[in-house]
N, C-alpha and C. Protein backbone atom coordinates (compact mmCIF):
# COMPACT_ATOMS: atom_id res chain seq x y z
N UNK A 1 68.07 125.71 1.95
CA UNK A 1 67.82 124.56 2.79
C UNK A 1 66.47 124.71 3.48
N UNK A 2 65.70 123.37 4.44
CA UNK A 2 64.56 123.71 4.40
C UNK A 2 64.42 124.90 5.62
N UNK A 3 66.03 124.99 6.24
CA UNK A 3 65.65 126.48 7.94
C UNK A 3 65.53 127.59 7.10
N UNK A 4 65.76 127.52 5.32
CA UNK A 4 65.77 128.88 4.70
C UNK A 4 66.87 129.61 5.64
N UNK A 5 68.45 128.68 6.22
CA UNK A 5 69.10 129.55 6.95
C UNK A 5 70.61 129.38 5.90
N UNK A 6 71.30 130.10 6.32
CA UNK A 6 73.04 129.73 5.39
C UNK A 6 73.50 129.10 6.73
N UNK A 7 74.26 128.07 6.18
CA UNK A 7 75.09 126.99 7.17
C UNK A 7 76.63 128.07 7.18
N UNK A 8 76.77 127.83 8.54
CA UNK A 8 78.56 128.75 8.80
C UNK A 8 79.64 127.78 9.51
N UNK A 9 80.08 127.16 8.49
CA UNK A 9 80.71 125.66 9.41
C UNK A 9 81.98 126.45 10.14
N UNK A 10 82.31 126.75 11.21
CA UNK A 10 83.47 127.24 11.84
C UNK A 10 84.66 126.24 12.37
N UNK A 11 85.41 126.25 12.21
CA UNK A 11 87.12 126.16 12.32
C UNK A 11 86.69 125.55 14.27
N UNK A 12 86.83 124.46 14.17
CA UNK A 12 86.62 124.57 16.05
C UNK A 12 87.79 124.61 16.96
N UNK A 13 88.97 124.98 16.33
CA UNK A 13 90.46 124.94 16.63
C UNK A 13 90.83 126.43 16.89
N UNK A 14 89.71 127.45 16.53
CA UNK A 14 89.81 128.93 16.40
C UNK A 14 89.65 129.09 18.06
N UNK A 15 90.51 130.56 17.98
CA UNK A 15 90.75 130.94 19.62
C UNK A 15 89.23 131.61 19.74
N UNK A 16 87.83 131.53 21.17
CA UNK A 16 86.77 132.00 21.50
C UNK A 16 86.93 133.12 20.51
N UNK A 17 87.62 134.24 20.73
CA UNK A 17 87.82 135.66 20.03
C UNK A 17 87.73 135.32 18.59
N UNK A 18 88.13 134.57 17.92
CA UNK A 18 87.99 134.73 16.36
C UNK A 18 86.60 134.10 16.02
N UNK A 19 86.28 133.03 16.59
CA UNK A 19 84.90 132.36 16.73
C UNK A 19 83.95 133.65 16.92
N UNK A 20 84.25 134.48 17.78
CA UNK A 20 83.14 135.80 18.17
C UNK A 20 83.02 136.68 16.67
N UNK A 21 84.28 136.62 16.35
CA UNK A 21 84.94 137.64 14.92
C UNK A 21 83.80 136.90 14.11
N UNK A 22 83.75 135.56 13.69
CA UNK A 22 83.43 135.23 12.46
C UNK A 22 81.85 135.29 12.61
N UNK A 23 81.22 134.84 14.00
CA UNK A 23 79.71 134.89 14.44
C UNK A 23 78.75 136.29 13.71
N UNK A 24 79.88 137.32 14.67
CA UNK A 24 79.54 138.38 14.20
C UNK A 24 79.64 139.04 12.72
N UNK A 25 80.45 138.64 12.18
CA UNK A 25 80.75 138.85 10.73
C UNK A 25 79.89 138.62 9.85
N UNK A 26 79.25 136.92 9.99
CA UNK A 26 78.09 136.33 9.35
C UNK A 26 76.48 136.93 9.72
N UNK A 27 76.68 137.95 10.78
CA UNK A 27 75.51 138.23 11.37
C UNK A 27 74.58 137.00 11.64
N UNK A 28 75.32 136.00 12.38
CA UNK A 28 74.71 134.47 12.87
C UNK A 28 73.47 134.93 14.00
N UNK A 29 72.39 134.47 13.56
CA UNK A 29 71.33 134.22 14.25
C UNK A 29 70.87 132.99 15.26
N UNK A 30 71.37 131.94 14.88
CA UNK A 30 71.89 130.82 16.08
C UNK A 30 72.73 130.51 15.50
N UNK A 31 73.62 129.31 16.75
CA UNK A 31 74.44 129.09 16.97
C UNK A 31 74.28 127.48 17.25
N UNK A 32 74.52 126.00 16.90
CA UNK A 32 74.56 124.77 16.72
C UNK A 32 76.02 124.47 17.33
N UNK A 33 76.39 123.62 18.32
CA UNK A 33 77.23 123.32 18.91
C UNK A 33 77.37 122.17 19.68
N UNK A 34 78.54 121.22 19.26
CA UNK A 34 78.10 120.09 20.25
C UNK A 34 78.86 120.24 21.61
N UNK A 35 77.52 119.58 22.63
CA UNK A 35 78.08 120.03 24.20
C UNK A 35 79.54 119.92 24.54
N UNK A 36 80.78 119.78 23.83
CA UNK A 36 82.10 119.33 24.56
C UNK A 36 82.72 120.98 24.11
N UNK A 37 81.90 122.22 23.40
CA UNK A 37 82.31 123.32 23.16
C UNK A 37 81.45 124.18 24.18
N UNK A 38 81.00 124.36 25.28
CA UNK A 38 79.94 124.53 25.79
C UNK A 38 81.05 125.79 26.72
N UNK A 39 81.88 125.44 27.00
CA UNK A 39 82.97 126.39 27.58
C UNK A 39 83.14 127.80 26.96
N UNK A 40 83.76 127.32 25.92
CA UNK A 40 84.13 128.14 24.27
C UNK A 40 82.98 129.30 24.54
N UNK A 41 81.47 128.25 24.35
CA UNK A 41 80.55 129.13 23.85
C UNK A 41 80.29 130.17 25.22
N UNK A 42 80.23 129.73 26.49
CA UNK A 42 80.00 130.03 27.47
C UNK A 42 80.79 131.92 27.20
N UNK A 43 82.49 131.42 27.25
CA UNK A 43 82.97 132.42 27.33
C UNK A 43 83.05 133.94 26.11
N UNK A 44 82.36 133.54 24.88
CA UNK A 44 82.13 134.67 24.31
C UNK A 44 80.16 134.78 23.80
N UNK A 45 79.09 134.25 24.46
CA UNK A 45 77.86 134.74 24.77
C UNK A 45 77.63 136.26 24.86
N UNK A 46 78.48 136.99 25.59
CA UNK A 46 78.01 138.37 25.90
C UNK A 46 79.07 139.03 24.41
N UNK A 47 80.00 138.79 23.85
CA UNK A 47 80.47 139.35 21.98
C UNK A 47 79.68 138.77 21.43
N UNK A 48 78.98 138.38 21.27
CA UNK A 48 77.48 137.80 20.08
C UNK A 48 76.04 138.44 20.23
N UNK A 49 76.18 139.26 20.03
CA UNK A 49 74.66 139.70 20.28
C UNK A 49 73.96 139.22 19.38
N UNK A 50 74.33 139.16 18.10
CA UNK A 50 72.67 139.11 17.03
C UNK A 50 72.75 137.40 17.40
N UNK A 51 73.40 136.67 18.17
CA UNK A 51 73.17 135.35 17.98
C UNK A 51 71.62 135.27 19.19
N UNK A 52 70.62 134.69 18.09
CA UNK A 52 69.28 134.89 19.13
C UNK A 52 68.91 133.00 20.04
N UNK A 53 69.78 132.07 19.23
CA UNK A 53 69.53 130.92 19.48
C UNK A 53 70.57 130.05 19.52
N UNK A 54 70.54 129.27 20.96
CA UNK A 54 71.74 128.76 21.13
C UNK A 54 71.54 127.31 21.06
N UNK A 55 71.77 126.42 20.41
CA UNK A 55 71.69 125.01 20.03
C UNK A 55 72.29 124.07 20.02
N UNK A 56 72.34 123.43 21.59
CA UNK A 56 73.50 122.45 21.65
C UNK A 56 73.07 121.22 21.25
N UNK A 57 74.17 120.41 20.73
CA UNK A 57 74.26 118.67 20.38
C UNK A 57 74.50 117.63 21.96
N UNK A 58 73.76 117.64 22.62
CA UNK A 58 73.77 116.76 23.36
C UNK A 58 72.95 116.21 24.53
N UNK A 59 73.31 115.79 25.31
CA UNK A 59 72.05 115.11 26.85
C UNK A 59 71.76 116.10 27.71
N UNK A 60 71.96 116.54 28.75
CA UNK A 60 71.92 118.26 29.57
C UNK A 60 71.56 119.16 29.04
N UNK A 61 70.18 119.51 29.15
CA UNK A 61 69.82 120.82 28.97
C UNK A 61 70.49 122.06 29.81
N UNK A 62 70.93 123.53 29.11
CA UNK A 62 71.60 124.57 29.88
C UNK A 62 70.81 125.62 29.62
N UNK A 63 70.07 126.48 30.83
CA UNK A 63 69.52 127.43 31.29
C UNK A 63 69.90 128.18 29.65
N UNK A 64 69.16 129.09 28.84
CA UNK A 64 69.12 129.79 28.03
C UNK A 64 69.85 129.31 26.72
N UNK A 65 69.39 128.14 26.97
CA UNK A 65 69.72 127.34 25.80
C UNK A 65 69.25 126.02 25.03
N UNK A 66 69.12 125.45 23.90
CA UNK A 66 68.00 124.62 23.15
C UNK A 66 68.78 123.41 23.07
N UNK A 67 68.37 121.65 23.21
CA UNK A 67 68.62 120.47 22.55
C UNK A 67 67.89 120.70 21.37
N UNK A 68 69.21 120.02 20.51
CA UNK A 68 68.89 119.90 19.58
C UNK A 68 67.90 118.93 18.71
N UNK A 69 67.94 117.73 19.53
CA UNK A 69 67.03 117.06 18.97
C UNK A 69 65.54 117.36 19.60
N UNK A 70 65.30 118.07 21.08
CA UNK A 70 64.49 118.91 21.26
C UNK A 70 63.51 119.46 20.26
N UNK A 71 64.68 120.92 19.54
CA UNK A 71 64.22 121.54 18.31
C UNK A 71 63.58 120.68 16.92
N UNK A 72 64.26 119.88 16.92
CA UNK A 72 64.26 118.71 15.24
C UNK A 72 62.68 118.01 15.70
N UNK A 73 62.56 118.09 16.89
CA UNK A 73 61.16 117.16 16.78
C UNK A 73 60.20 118.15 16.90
N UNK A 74 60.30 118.76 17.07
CA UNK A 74 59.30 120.55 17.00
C UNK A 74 58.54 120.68 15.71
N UNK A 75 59.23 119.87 14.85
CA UNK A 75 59.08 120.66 13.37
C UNK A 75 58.68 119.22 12.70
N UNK A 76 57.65 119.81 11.56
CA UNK A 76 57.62 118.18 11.05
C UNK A 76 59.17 118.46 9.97
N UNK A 77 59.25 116.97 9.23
CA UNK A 77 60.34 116.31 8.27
C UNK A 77 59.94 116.61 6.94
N UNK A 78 58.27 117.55 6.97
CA UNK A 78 58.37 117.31 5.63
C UNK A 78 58.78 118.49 4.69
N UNK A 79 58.96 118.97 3.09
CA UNK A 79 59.59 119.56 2.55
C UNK A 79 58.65 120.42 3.15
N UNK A 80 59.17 122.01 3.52
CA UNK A 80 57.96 123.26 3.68
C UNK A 80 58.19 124.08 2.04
N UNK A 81 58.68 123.48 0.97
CA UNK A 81 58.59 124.40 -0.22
C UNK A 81 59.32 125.55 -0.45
N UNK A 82 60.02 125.05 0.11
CA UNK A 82 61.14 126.84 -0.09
C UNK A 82 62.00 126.76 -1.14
N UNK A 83 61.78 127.28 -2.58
CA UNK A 83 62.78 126.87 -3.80
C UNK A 83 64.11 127.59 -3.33
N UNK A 84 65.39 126.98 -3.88
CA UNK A 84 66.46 127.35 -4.35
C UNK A 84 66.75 126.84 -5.21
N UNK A 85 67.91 127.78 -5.49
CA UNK A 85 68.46 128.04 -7.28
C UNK A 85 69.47 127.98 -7.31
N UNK A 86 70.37 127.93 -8.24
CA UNK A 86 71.61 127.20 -8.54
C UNK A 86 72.45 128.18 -8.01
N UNK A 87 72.03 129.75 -8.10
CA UNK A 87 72.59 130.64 -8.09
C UNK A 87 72.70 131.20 -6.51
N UNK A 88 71.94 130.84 -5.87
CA UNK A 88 71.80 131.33 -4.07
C UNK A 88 72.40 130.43 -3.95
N UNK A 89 72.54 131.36 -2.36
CA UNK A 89 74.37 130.75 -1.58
C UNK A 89 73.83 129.47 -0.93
N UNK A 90 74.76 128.58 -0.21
CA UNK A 90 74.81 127.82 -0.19
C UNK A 90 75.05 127.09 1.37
N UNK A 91 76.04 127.83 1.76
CA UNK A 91 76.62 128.12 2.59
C UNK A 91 77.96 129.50 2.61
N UNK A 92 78.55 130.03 3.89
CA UNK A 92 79.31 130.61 4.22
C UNK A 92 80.21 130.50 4.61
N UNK A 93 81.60 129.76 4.01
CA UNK A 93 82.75 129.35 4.73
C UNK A 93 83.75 130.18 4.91
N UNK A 94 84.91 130.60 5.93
CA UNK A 94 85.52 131.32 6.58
C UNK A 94 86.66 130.78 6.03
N UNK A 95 87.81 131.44 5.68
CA UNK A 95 89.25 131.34 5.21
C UNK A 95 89.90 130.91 6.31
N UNK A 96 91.23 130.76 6.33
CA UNK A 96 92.18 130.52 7.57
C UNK A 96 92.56 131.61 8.03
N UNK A 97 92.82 132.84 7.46
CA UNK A 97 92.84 133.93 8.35
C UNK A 97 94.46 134.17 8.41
N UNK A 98 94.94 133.70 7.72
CA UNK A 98 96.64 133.67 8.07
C UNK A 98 97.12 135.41 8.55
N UNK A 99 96.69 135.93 7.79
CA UNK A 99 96.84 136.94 7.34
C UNK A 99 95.75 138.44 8.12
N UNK A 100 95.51 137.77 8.94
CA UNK A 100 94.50 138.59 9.79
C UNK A 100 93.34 137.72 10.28
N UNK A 101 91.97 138.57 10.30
CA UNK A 101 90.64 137.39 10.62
C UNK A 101 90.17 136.87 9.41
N UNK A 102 89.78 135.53 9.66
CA UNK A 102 89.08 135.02 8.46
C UNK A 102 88.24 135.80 7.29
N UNK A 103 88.58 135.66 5.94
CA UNK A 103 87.56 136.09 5.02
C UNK A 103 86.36 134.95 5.22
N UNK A 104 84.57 136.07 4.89
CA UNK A 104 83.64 135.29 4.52
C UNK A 104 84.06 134.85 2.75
N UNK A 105 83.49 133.66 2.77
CA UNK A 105 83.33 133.34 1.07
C UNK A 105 81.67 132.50 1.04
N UNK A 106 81.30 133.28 0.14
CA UNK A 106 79.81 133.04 -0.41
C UNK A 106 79.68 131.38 -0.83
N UNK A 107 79.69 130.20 -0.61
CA UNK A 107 79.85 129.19 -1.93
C UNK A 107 78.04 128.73 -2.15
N UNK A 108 77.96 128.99 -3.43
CA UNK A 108 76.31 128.99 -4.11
C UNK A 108 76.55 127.41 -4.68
N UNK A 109 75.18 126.90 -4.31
CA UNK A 109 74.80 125.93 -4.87
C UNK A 109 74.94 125.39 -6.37
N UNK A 110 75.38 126.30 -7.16
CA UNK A 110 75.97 125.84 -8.24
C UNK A 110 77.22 125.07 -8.19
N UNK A 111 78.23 126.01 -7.02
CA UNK A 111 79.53 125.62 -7.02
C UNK A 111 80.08 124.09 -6.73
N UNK A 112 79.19 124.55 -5.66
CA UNK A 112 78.80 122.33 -4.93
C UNK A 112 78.76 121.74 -5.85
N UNK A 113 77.85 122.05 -6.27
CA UNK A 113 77.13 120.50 -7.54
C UNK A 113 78.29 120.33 -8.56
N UNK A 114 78.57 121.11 -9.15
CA UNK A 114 79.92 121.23 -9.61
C UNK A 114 81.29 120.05 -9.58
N UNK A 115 81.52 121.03 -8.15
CA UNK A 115 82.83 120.32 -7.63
C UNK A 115 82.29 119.26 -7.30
N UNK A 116 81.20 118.34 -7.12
CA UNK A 116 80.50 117.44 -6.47
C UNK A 116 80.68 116.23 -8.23
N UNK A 117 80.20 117.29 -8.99
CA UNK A 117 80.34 116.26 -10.28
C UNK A 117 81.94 115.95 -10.59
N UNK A 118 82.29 116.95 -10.58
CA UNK A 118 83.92 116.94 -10.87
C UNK A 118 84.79 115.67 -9.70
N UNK A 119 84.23 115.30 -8.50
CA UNK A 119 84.60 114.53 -7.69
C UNK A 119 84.07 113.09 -8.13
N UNK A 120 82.52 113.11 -8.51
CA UNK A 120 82.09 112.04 -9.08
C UNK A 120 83.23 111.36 -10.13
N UNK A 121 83.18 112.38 -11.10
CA UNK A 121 83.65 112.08 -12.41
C UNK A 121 84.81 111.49 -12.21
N UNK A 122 85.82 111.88 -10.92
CA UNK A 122 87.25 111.89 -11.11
C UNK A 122 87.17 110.41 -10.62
N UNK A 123 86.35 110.31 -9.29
CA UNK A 123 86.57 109.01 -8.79
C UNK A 123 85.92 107.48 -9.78
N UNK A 124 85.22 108.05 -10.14
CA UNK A 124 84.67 107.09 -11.76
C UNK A 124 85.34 106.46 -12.60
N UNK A 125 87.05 107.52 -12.97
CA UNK A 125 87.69 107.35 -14.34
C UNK A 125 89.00 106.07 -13.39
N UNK A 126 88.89 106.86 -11.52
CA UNK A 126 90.01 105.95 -11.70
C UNK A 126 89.62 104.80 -10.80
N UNK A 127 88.07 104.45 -10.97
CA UNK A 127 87.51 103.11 -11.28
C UNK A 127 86.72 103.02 -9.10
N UNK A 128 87.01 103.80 -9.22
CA UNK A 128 86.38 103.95 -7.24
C UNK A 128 85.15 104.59 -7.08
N UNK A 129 83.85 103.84 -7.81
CA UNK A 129 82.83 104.54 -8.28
C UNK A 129 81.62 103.43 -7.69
N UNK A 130 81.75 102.36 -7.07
CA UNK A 130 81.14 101.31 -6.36
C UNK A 130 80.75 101.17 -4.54
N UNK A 131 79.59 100.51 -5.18
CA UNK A 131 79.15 100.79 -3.48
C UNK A 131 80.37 99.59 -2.54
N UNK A 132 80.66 99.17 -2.88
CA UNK A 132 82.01 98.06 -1.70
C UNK A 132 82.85 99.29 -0.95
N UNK A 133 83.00 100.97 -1.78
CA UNK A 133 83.96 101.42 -1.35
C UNK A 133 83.59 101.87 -0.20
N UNK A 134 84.67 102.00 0.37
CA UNK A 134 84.57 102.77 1.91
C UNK A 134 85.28 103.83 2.50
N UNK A 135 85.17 104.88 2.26
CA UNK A 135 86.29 106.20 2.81
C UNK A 135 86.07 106.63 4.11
N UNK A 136 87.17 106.78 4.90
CA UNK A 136 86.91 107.06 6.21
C UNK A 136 87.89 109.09 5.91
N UNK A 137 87.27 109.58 6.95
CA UNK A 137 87.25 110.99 6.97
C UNK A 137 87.97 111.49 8.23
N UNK A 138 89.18 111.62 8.38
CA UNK A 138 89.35 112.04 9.73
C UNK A 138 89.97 113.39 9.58
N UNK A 139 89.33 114.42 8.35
CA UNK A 139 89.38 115.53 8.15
C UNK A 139 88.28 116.53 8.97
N UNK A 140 88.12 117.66 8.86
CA UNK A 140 87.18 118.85 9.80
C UNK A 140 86.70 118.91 8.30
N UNK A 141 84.92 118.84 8.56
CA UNK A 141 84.10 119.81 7.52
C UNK A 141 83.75 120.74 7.28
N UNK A 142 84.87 121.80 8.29
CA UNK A 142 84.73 123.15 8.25
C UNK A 142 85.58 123.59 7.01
N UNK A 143 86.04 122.28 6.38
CA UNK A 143 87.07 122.80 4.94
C UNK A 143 86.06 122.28 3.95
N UNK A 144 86.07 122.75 3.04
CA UNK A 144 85.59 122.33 1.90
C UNK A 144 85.71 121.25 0.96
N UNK A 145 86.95 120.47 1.33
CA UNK A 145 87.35 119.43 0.35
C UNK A 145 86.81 118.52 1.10
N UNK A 146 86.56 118.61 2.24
CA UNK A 146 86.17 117.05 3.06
C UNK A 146 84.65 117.25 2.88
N UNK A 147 84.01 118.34 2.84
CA UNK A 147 82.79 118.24 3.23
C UNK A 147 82.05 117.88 1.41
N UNK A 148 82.96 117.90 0.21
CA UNK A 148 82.57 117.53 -1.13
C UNK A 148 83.26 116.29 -1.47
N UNK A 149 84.36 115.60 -0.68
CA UNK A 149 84.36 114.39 -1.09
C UNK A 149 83.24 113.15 -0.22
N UNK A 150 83.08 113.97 0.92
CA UNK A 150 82.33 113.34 1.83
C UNK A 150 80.53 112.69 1.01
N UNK A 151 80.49 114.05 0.98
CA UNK A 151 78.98 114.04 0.27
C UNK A 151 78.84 113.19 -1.05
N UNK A 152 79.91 113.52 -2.11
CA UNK A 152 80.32 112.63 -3.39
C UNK A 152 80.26 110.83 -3.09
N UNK A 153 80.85 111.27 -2.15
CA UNK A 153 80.81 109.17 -1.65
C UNK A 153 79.13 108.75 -1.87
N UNK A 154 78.89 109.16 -0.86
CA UNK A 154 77.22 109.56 -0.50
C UNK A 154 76.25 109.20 -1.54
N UNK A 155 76.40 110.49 -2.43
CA UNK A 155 76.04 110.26 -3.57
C UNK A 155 76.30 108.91 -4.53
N UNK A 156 77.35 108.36 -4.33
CA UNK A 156 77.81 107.43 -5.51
C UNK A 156 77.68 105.84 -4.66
N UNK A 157 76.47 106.15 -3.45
CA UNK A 157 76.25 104.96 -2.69
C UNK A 157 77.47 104.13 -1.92
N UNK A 158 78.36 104.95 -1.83
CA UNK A 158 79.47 104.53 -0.49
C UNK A 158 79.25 104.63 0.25
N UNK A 159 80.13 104.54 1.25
CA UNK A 159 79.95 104.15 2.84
C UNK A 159 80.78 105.45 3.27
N UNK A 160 80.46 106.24 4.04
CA UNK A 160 81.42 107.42 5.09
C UNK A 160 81.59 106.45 6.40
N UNK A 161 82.90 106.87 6.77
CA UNK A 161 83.21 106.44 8.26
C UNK A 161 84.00 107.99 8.49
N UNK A 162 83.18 108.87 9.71
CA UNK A 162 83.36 110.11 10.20
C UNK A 162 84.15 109.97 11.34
N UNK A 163 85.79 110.24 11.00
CA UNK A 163 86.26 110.18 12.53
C UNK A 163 85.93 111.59 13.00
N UNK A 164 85.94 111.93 14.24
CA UNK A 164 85.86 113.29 15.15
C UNK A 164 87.16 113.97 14.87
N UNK A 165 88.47 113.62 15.27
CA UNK A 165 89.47 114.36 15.01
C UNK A 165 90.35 112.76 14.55
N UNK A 166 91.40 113.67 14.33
CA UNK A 166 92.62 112.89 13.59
C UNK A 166 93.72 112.39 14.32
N UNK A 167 93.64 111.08 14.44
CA UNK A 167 94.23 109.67 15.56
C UNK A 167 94.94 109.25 14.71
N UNK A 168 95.73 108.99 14.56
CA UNK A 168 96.68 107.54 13.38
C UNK A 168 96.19 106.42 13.86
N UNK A 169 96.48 106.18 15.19
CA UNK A 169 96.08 104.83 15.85
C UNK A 169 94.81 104.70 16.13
N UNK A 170 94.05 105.33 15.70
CA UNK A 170 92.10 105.25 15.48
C UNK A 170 92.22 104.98 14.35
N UNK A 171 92.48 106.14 13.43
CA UNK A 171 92.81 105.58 12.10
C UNK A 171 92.89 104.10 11.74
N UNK A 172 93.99 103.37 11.76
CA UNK A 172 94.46 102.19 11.20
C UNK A 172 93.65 101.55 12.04
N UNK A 173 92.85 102.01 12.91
CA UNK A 173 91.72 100.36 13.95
C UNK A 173 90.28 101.31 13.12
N UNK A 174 90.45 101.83 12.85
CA UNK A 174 88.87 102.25 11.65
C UNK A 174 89.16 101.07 10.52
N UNK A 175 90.35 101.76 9.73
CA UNK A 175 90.49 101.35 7.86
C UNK A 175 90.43 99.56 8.71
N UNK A 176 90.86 98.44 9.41
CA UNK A 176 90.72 97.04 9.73
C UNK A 176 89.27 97.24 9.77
N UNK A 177 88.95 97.84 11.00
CA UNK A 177 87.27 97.55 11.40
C UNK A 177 86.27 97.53 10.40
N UNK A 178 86.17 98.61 9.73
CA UNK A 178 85.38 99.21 8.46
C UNK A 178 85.59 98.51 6.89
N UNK A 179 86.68 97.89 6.88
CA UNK A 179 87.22 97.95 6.14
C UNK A 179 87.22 99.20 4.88
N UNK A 180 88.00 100.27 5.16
CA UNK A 180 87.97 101.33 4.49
C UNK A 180 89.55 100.79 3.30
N UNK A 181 88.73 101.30 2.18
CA UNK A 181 89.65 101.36 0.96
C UNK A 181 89.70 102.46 0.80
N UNK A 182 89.88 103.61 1.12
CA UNK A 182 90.43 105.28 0.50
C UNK A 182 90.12 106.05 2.08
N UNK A 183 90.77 107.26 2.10
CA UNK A 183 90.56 108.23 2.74
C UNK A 183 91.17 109.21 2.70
N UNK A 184 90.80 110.22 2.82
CA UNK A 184 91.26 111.53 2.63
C UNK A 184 92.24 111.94 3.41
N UNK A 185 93.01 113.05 3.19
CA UNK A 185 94.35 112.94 3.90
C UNK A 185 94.96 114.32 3.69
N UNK A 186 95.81 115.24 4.54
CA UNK A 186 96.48 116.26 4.10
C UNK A 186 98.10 115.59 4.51
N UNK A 187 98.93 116.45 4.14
CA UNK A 187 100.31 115.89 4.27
C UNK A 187 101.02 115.70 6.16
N UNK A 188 100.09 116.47 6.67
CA UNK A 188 100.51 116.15 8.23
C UNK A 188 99.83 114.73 8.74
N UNK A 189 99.06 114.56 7.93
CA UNK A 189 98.00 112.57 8.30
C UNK A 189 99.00 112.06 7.73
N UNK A 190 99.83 112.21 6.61
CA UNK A 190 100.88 111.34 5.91
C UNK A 190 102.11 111.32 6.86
N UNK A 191 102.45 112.43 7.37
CA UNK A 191 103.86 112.22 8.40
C UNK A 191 103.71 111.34 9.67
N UNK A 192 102.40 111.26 9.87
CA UNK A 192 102.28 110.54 11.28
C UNK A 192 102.36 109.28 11.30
């Protein structure tokens, strides 16, 4: 990517302590956060050492710490030339941990494109391949399936509607408002 950095999308439901676990694990050099985690981050700052940059999403600047759109205008937009290859990583996503602390998993830019075609392809055959469509997301993109059907839409000139967390009754006043035809779903969005 053009920070030449690996993206570490974290679980924001994780207790401060496992958040510290996984920081440190990735050997994270900053840290990107939007201000309503500012607590979280507050309370494990001193378990993070290699984190050198702290980067919040929002209005209030905090003593030893960066806005983000601050940073973004620092820098120009344009490509700085940094090749990648199919084969370098991609990002770093963290397991659920059932079973102790999260595993790192490597996923390389091959893998994406991939599962990215394989999402294309699937939504193509069963005819949901048009820009009218509209998927709303009230999944976390700290998982992998939301953050490749998300992008797939994208790609295939759809429309994303990004809920924050998962409402039923946001939900069903999104899919009217938006008019959303598909969205992603695990079986606990189905019980509600």
């Amino acid at each position: 990517n053009k920070a030449g950095a690996l993206p570490v999308p974290i679980n924001f439901r994780l207790s401060p302590r496992e958040i510290a676990w996984i920081l440190n694990h990735a050997k994270a050099k900053a840290l990107f956060f939007g201000e309503e985690f500012l607590p979280a981050v507050e309370k494990i700052r001193s378990e993070v050492p290699s984190i050198q940059h702290y980067i919040m999403v929002g209005k209030k600047a905090v003593p030893g710490m960066f806005l983000y759109e601050e940073v973004v205008s620092r820098y120009p937009s344009s490509n700085p030339g940094i090749r990648i290859g199919p084969d370098d990583p991609a990002m770093l996503m963290y397991t659920a941990g059932t079973t102790g602390f999260p595993k790192g998993v490597c996923c390389r830019h091959k893998s994406n494109l991939w599962s990215l075609v394989n999402s294309i392809l699937y939504d193509t055959m069963l005819g949901r391949s048009n820009i009218q469509e509209c998927m709303a997301y009230p999944l976390p993109f700290f998982h992998k399936a939301a953050y490749i059907t998300a992008v797939s839409q994208l790609i295939k000139f759809g429309r994303c509607v990004i809920l924050r967390t998962f409402d039923a009754a946001k939900l069903l006043e999104t899919i009217q408002k938006e008019r959303v035809n598909q969205f992603a779903m695990v079986p606990i969005v189905a019980a509600a």
